[in-house]
PDB file of N, CA and C in Angstrom:
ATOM      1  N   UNK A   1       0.824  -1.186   0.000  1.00  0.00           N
ATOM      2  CA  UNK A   1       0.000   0.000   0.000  1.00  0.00           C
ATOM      3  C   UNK A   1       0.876   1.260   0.000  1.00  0.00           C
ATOM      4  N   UNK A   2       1.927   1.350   0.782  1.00  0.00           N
ATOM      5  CA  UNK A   2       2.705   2.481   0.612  1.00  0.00           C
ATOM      6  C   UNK A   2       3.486   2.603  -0.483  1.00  0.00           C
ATOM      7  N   UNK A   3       3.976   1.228  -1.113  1.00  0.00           N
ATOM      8  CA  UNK A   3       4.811   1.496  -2.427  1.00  0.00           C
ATOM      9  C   UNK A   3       3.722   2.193  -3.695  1.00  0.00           C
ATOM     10  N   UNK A   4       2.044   1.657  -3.560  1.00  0.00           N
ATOM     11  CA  UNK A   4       1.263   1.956  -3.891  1.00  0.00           C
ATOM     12  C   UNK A   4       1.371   3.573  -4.033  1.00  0.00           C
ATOM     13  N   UNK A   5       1.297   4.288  -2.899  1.00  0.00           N
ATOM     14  CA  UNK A   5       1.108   5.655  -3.122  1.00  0.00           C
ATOM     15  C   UNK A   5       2.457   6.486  -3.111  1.00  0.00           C
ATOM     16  N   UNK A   6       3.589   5.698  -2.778  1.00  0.00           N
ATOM     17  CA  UNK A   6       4.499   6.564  -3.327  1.00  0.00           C
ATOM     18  C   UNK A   6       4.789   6.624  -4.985  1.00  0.00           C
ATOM     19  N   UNK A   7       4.222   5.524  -5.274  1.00  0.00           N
ATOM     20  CA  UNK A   7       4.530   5.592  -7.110  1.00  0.00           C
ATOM     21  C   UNK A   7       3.242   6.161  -7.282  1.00  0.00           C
ATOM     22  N   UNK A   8       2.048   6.761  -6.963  1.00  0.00           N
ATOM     23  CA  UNK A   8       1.233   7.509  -7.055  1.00  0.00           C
ATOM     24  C   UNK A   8       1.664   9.308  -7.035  1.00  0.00           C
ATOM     25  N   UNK A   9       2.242   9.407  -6.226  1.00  0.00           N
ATOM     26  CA  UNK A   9       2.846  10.829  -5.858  1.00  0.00           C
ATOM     27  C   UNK A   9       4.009  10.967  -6.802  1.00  0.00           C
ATOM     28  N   UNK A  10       4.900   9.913  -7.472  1.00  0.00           N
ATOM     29  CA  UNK A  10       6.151   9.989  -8.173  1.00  0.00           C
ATOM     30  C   UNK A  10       5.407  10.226  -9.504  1.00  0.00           C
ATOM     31  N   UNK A  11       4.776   9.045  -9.998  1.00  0.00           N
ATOM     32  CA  UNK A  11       4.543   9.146 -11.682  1.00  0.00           C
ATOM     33  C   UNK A  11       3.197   9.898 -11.770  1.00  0.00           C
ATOM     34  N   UNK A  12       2.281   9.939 -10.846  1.00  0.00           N
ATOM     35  CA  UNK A  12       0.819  11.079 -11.623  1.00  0.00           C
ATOM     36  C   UNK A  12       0.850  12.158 -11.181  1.00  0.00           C
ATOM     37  N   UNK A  13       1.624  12.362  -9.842  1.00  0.00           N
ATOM     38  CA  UNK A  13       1.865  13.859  -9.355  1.00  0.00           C
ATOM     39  C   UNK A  13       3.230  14.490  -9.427  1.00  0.00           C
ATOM     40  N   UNK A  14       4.179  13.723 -10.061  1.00  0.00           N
ATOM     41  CA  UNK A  14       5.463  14.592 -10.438  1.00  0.00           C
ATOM     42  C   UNK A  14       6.188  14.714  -9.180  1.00  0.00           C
ATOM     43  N   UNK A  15       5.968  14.087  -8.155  1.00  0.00           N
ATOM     44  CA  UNK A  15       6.836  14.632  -6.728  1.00  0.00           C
ATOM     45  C   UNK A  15       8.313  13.953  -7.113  1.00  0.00           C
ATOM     46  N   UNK A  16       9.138  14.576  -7.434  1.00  0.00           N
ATOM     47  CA  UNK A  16      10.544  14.071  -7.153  1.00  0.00           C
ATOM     48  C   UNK A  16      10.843  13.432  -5.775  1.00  0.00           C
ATOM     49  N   UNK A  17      11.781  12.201  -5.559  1.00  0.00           N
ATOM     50  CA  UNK A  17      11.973  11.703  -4.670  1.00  0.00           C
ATOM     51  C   UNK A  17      12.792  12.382  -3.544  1.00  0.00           C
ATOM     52  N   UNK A  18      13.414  13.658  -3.052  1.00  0.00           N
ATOM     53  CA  UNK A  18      14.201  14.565  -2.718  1.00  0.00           C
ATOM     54  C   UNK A  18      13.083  15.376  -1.783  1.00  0.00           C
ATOM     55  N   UNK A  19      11.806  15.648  -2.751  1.00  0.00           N
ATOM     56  CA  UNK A  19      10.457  16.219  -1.897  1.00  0.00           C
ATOM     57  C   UNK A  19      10.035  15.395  -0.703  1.00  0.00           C
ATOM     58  N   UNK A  20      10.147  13.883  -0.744  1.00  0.00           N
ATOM     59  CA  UNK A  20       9.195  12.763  -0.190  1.00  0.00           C
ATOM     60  C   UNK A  20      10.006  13.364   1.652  1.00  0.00           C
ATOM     61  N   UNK A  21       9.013  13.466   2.251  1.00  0.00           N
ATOM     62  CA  UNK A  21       9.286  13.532   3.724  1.00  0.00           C
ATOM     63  C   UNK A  21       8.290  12.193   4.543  1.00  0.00           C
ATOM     64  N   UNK A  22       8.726  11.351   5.315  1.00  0.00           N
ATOM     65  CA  UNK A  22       7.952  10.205   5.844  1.00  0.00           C
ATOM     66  C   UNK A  22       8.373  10.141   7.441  1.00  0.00           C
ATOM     67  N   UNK A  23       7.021  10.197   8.047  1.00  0.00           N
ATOM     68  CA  UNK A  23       7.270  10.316   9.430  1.00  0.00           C
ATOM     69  C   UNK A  23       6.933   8.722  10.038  1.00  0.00           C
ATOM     70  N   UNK A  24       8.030   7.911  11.069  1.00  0.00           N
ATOM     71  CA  UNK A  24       7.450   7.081  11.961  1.00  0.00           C
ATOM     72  C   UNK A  24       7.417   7.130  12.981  1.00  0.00           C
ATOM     73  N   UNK A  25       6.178   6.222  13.519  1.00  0.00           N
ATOM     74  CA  UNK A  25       5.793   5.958  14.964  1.00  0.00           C
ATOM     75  C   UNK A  25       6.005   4.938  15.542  1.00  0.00           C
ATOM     76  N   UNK A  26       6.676   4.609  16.116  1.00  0.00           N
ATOM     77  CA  UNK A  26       7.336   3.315  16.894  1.00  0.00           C
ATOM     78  C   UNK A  26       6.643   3.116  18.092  1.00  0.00           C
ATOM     79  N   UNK A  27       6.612   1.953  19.032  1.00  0.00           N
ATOM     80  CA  UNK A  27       6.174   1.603  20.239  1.00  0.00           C
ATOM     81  C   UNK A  27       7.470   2.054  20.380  1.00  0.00           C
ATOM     82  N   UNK A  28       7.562   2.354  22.628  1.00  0.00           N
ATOM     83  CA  UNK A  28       8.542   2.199  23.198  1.00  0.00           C
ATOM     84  C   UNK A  28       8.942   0.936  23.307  1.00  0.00           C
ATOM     85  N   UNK A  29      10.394   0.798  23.033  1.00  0.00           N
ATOM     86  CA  UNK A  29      11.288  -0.581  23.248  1.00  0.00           C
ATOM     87  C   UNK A  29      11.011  -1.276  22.215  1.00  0.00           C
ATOM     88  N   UNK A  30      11.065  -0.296  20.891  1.00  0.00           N
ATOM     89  CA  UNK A  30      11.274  -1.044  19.498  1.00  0.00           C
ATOM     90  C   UNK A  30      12.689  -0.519  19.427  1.00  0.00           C
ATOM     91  N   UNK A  31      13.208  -1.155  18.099  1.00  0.00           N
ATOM     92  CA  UNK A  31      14.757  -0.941  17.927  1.00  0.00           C
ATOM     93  C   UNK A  31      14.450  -0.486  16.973  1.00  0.00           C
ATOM     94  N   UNK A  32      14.799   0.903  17.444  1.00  0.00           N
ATOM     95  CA  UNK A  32      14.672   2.668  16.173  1.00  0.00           C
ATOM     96  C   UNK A  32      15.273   2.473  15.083  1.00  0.00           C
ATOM     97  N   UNK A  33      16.519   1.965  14.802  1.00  0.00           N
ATOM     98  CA  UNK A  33      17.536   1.567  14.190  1.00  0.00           C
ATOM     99  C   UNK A  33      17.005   0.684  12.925  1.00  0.00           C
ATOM    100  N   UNK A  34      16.384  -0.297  13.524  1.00  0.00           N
ATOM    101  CA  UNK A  34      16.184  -1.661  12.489  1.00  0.00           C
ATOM    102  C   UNK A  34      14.624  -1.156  11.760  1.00  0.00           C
ATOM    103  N   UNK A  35      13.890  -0.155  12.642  1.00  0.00           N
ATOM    104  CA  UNK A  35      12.284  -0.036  11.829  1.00  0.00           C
ATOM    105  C   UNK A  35      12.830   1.029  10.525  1.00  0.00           C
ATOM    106  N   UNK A  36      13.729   2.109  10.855  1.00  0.00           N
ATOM    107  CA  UNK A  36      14.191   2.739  10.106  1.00  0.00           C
ATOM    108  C   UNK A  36      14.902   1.961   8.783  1.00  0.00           C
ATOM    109  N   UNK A  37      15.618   1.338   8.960  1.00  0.00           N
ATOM    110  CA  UNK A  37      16.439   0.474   8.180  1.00  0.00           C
ATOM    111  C   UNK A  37      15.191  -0.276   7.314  1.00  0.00           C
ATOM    112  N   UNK A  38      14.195  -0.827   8.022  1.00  0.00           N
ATOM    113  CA  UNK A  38      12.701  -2.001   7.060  1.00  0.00           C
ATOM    114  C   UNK A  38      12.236  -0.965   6.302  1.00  0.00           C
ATOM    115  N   UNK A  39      12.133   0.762   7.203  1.00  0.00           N
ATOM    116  CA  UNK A  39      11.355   1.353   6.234  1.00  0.00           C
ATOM    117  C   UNK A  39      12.377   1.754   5.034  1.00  0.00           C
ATOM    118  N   UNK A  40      13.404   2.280   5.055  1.00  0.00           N
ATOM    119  CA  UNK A  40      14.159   2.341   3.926  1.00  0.00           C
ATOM    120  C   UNK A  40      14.286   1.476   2.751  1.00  0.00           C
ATOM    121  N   UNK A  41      14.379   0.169   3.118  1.00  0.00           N
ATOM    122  CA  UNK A  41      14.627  -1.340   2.428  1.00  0.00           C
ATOM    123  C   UNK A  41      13.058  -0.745   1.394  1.00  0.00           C
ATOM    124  N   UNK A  42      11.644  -0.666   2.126  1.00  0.00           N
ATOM    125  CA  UNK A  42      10.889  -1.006   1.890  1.00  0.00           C
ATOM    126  C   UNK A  42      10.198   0.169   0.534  1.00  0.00           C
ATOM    127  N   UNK A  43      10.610   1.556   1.244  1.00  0.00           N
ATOM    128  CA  UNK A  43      10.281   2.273   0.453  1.00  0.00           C
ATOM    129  C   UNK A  43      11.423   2.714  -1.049  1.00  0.00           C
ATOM    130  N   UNK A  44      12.764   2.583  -0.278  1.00  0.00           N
ATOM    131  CA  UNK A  44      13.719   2.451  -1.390  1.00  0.00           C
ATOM    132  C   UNK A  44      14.103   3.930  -1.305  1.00  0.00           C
ATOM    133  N   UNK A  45      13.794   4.664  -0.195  1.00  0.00           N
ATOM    134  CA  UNK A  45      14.310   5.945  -0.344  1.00  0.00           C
ATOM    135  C   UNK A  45      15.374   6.247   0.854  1.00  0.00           C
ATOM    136  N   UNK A  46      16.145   7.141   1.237  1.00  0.00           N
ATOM    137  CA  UNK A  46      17.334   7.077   1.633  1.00  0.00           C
ATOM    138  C   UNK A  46      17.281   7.916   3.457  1.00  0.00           C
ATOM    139  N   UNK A  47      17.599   7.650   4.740  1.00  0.00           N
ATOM    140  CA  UNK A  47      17.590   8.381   5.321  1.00  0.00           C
ATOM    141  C   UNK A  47      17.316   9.748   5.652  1.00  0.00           C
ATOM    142  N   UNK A  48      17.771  10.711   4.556  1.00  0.00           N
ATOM    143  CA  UNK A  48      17.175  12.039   4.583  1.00  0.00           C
ATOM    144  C   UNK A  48      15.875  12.069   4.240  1.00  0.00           C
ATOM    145  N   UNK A  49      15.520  11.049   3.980  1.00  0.00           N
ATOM    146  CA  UNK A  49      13.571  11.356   3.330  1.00  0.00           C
ATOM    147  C   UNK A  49      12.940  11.479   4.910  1.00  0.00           C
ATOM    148  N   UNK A  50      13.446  10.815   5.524  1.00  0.00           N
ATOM    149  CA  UNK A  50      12.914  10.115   7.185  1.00  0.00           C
ATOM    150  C   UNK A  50      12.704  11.816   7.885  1.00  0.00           C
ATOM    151  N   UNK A  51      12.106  11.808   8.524  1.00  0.00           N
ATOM    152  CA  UNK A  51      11.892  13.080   9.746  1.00  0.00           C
ATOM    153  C   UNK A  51      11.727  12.369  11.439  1.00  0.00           C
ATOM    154  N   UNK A  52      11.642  12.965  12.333  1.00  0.00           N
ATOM    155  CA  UNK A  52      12.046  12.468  13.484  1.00  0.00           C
ATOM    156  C   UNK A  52      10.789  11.965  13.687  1.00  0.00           C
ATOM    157  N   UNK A  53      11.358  10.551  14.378  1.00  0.00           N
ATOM    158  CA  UNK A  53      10.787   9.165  14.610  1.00  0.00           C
ATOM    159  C   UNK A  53      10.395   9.574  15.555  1.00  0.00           C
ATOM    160  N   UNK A  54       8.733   9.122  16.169  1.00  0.00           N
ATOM    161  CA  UNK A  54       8.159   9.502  16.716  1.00  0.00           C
ATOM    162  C   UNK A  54       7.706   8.260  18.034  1.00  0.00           C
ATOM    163  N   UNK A  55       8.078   8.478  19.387  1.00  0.00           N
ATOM    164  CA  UNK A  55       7.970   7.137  19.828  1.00  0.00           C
ATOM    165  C   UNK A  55       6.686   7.296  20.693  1.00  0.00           C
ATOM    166  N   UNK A  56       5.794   6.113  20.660  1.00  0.00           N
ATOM    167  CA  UNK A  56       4.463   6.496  21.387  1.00  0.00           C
ATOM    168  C   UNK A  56       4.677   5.168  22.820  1.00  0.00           C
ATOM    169  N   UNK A  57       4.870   5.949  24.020  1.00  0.00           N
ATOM    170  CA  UNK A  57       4.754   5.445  25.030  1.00  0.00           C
ATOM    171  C   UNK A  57       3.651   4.238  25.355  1.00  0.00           C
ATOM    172  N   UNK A  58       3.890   3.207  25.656  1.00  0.00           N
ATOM    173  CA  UNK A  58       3.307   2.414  26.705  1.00  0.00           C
ATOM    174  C   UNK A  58       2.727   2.799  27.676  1.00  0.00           C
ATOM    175  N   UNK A  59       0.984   3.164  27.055  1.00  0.00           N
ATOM    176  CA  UNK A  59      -0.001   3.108  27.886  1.00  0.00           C
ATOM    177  C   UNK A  59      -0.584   1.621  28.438  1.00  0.00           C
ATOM    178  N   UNK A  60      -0.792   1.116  29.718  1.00  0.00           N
ATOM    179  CA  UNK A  60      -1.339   0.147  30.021  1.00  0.00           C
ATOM    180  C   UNK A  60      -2.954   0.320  30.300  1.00  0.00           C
ATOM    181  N   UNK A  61      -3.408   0.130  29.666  1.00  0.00           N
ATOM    182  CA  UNK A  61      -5.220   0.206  29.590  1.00  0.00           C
ATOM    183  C   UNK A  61      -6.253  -1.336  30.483  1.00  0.00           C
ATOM    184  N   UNK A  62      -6.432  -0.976  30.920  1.00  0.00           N
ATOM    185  CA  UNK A  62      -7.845  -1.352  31.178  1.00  0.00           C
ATOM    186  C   UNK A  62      -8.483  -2.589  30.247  1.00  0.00           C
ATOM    187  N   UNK A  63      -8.795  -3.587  30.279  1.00  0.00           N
ATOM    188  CA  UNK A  63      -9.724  -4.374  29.385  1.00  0.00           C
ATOM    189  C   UNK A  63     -11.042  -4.340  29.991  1.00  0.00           C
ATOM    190  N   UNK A  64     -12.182  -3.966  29.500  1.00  0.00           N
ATOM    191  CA  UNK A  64     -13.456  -3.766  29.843  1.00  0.00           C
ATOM    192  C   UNK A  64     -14.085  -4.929  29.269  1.00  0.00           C
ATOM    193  N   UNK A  65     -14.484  -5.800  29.997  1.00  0.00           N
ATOM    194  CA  UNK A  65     -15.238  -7.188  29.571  1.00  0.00           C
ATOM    195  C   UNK A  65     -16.809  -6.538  29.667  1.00  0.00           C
ATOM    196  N   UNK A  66     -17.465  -6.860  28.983  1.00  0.00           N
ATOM    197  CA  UNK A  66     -19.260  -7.261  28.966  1.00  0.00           C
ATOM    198  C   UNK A  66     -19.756  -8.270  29.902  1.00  0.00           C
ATOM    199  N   UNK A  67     -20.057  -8.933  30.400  1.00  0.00           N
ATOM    200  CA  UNK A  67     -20.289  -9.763  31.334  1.00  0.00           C
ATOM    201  C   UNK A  67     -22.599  -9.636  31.156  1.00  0.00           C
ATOM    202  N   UNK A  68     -22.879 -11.062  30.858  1.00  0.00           N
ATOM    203  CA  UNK A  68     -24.434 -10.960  30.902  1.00  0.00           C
ATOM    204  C   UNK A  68     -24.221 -11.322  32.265  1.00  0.00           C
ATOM    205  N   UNK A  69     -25.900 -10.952  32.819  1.00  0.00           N
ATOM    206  CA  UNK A  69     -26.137 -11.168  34.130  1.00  0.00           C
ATOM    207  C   UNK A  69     -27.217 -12.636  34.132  1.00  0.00           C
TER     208      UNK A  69
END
């Protein structure tokens, strides 16, 4: 889906690859390093496309069961 719309933005909208800015969101106690590295592999574009990785804390929530009476 993303290779999807980046060759959407490259060949029908003309965006040169130099324009492309891509933001990620990581869990805490992912390895920043290696998601960066899958997304590169994946999209085929180079570190400078990347903007600062965004890490979303470990909230522990609540599970709310239904329970019939």
């Amino acid at each position: 889906m993303v290779m999807i719309f980046l060759r959407f933005l490259q060949r029908v909208c003309g965006v040169r690859n130099e324009k492309i800015r891509l933001q990620i969101l990581v869990h805490a106690g992912a390895d920043q390093e290696k998601v960066l590295r899958y997304w590169m592999s994946v999209t085929r574009l180079p570190k400078e496309n990347f903007t600062k990785m965004y890490v979303r804390k470990y909230v522990e929530r609540l599970r709310q069961f239904h329970v019939l009476e």
